[in-house]
Protein backbone atom coordinates (compact mmCIF):
# COMPACT_ATOMS: atom_id res chain seq x y z
CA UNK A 1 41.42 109.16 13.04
CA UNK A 2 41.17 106.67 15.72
CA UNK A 3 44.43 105.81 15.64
CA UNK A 4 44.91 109.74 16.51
CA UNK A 5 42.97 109.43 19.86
CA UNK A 6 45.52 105.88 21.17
CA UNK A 7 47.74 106.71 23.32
CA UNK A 8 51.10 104.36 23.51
CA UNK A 9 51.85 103.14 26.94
CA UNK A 10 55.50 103.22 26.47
CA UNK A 11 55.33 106.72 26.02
CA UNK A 12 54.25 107.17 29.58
CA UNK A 13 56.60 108.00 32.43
CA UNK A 14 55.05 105.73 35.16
CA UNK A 15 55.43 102.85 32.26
CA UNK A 16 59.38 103.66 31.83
CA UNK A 17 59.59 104.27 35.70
CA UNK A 18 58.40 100.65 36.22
CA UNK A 19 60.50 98.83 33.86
CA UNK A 20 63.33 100.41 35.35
CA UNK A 21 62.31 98.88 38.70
CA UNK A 22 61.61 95.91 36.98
CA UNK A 23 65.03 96.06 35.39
CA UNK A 24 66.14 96.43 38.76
CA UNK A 25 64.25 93.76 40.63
CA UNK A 26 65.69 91.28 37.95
CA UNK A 27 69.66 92.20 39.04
CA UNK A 28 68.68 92.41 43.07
CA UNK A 29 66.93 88.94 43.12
CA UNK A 30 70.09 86.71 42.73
CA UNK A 31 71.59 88.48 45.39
CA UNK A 32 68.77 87.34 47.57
CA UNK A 33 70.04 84.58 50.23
CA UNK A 34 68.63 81.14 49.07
CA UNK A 35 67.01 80.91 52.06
CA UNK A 36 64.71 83.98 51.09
CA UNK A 37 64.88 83.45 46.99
CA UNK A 38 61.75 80.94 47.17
CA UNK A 39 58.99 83.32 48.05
CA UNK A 40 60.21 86.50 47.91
CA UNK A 41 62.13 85.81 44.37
CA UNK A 42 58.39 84.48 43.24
CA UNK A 43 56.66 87.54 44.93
CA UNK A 44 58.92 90.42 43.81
CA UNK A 45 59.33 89.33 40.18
CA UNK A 46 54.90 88.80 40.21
CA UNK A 47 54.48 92.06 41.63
CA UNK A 48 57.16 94.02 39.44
CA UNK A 49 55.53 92.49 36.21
CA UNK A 50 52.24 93.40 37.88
CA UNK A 51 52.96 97.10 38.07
CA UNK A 52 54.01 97.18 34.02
CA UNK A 53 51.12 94.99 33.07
CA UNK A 54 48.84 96.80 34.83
CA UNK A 55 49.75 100.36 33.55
CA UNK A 56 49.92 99.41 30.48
CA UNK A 57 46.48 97.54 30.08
CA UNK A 58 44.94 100.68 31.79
CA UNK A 59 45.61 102.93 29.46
CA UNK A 60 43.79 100.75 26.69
CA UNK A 61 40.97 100.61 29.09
CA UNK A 62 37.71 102.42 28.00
CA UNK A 63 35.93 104.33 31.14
CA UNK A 64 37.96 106.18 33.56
CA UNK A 65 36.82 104.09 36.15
CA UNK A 66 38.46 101.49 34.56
CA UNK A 67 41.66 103.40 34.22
CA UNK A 68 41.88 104.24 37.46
CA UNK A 69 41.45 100.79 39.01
CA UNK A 70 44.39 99.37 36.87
CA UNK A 71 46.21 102.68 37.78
CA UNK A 72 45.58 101.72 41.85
CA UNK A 73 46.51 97.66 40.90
CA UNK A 74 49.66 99.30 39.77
CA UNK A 75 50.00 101.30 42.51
CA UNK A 76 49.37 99.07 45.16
CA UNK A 77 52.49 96.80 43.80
CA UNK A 78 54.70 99.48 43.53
CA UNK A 79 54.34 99.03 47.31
CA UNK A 80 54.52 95.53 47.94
CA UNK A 81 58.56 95.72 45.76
CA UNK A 82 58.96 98.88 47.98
């Protein structure tokens, strides 16, 4: 019955939204100049896994307040890739 009440995370459309800009950050980062690949290479891939991670642990979270400060994490480094 519990098992009823779980809700997969790869079922949800921000979660397949952000590994499609994940996927996406991963083919744009070698075209960086090697000038720039250094920090923002180490920044964009962090905050792209950030925005997955995040979405997914909030959904397994308990309280809604909980849920919604993973959901805002994930938010939040949506904007730093945009």
């Amino acid at each position: 019955m519990e098992k009823d009440k779980t809700q997969s995370f790869t079922k949800l459309t921000a979660w397949i939204v952000a590994m499609e800009l994940l996927d996406h950050v991963y083919k744009v980062l070698p075209l960086l100049p090697l000038s720039e690949r250094n920090n923002l290479y180490d920044q964009l891939q962090r905050a792209a896994t950030s925005v997955v991670g995040n979405l997914s642990e909030g959904l397994s979270r308990m309280t809604p307040a909980d849920k919604i400060h993973r959901f805002c994490i994930a938010r939040s480094e949506c904007a730093e890739v945009h």
